[in-house]
N, C-alpha and C. Protein backbone atom coordinates (compact mmCIF):
# COMPACT_ATOMS: atom_id res chain seq x y z
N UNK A 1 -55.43 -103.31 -145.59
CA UNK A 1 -56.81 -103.72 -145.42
C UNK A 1 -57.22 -103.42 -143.99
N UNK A 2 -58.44 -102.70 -143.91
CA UNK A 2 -58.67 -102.73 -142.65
C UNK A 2 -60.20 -102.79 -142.27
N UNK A 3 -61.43 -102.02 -142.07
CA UNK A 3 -62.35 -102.31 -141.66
C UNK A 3 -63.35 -102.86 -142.94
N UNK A 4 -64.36 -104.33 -142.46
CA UNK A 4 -64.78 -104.90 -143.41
C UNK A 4 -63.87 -106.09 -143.58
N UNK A 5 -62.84 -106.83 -142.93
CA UNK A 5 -62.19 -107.63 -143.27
C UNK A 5 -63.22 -108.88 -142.37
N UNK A 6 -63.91 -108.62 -141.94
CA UNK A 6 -64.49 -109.98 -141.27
C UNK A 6 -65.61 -110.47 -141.78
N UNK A 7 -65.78 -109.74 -143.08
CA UNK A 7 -66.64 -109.81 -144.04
C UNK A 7 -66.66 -110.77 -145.52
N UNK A 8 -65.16 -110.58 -145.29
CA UNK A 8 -64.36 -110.67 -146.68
C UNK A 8 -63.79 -112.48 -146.22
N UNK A 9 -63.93 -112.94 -147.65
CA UNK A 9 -63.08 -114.26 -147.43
C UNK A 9 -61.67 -114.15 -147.57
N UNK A 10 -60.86 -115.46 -147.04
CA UNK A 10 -59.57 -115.60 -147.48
C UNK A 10 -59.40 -115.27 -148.87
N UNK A 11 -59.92 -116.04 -149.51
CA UNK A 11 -59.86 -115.60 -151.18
C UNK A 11 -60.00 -113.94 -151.51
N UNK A 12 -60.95 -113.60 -150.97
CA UNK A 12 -61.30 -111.75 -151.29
C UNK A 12 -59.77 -111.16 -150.65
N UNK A 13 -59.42 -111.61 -149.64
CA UNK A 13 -58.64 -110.77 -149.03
C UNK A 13 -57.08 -110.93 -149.76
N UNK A 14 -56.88 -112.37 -150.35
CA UNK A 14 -55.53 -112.95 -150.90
C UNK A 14 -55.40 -111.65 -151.91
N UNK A 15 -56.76 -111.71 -153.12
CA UNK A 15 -57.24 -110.82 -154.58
C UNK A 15 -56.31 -108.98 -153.99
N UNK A 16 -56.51 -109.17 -152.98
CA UNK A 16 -56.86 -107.91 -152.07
C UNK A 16 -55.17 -107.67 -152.22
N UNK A 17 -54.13 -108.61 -151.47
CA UNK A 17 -52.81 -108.12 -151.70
C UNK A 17 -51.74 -108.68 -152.96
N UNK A 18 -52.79 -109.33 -154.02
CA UNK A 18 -52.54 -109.41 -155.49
C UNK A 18 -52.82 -108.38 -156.53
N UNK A 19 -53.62 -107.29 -155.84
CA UNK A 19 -53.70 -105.99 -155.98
C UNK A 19 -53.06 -105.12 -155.65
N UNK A 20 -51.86 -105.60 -154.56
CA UNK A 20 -51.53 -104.46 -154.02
C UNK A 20 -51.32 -103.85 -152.65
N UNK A 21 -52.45 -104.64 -151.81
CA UNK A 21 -52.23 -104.25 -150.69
C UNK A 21 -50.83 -105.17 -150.06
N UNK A 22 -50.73 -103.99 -148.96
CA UNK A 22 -49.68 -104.72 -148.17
C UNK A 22 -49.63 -104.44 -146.97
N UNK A 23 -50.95 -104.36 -146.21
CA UNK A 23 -50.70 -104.28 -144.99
C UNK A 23 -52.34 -104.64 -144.12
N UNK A 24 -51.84 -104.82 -143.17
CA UNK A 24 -53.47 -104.97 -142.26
C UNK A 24 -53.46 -104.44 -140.87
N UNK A 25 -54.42 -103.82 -140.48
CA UNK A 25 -54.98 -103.63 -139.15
C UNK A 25 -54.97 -105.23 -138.39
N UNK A 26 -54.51 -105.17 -137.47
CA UNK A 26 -54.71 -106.40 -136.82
C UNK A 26 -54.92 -106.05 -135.10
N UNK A 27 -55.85 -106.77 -134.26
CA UNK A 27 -56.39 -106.45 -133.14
C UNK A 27 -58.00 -106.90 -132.82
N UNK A 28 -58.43 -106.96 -131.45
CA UNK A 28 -59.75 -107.52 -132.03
C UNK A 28 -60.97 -106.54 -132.41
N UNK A 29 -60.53 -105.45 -132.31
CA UNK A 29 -61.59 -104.36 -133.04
C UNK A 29 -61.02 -102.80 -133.17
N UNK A 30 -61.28 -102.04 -134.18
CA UNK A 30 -61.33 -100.91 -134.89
C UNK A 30 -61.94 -100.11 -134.24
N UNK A 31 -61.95 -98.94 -134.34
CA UNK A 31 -62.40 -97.77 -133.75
C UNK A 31 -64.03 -98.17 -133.39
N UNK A 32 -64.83 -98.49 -134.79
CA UNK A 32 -66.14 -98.54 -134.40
C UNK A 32 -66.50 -100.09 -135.76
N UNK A 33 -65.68 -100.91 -136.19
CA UNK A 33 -66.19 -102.53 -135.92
C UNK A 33 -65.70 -103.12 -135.58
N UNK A 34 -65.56 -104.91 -135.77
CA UNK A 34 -64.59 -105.41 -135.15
C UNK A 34 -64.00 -106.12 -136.21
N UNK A 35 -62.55 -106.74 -135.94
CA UNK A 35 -61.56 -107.23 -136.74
C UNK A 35 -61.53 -108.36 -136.80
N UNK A 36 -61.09 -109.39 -137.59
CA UNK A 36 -60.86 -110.61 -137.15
C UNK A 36 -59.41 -111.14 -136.21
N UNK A 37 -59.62 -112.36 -135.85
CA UNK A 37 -58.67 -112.41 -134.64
C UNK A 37 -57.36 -112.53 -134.84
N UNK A 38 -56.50 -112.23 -134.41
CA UNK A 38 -55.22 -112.53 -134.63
C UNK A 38 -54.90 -113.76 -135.31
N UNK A 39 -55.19 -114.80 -134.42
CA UNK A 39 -54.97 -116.01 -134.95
C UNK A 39 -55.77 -116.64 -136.09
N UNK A 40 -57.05 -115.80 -136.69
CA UNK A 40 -57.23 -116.34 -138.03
C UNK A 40 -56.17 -115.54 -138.94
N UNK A 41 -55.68 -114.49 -138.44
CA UNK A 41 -54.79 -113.23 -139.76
C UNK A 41 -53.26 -114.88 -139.82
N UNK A 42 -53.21 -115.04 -138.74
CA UNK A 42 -51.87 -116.18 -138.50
C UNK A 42 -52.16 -117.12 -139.60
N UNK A 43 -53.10 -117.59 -139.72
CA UNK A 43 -53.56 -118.88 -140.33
C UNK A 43 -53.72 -118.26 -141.83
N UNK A 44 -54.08 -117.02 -141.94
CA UNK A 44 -54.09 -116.68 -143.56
C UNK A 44 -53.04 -116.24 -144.29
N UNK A 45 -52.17 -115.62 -143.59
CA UNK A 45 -50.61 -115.66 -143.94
C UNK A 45 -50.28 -116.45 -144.40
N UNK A 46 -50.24 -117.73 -143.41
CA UNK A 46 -49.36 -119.43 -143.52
C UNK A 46 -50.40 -119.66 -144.77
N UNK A 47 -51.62 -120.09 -145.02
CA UNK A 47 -52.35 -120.22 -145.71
C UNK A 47 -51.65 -119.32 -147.65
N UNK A 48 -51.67 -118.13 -147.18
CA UNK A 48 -51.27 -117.54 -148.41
C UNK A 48 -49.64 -117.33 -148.53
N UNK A 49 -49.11 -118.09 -147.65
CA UNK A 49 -47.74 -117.80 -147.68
C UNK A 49 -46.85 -116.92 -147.90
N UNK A 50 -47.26 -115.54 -146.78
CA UNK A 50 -47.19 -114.29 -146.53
C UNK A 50 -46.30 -113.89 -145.45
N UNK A 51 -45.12 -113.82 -145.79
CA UNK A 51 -43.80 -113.56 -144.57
C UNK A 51 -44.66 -112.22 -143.67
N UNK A 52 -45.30 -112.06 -142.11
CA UNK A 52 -45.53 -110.46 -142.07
C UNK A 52 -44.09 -109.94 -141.47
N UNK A 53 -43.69 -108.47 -141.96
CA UNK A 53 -42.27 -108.02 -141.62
C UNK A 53 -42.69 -107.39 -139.83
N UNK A 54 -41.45 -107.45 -139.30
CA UNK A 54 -41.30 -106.85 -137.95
C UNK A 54 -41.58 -106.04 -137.47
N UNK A 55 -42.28 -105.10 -136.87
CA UNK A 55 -42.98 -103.55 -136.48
C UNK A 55 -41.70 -103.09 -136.02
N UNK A 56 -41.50 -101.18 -136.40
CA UNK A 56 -40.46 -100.84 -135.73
C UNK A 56 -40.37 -100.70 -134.40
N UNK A 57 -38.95 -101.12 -133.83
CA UNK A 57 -38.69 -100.86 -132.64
C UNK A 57 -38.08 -100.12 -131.86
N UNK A 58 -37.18 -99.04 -132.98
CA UNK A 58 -36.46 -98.09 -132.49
C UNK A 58 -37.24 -96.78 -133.03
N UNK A 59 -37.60 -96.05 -132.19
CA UNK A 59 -37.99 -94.28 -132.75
C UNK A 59 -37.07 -94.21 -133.44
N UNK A 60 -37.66 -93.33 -134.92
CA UNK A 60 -37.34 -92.32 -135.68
C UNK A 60 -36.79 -91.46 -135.20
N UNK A 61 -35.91 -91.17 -135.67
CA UNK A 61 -35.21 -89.89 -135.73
C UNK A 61 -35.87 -88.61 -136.58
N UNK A 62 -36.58 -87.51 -135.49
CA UNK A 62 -36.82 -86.34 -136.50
C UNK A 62 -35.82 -85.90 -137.25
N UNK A 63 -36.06 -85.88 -138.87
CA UNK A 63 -35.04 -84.65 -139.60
C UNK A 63 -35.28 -83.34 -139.41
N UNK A 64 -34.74 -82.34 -139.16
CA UNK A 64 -34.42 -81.05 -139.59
C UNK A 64 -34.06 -80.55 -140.57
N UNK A 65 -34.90 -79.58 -141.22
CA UNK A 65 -34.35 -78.94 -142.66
C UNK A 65 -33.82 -77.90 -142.26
C-alpha cells in the first residue's frame, strides 16, 4: 500500500492486506503526497495484529550467470 493511505481507514487498509497486500511505504511523505505517520502505521499493526518483518541489512550478493 502506498500513496492514498491517508485517505483510507484502518478498516479499508486491514480489507487491503486480507486481500493480499503485504507491505507499506512508510515515512512522512511520497514523492508527490504525504503518508501517514509512522506512529499511526505502529498503532495499526498492534491494532490489526500485524508482526512488521525486519528490513534487510546485509547487501545482496550479485549472481552471475
Amino acid at each position: 500500500l502506498s500513496a492514498g493511505r491517508v485517505q483510507m481507514s484502518i478498516e479499508e487498509q486491514a480489507l487491503c492486506f486480507m486481500a493480499g497486500a503485504n507491505s507499506i511505504f512508510s515515512g512522512d511523505r511520497l514523492l508527490t503526497t504525504p503518508n501517514p505517520d509512522v506512529d499511526q502505521d505502529k498503532m495499526m499493526f498492534q491494532t490489526l495484529n500485524i508482526k512488521p518483518r525486519e528490513s534487510f541489512k546485509e547487501k545482496l550478493e550479485h549472481q552471475h550467470c
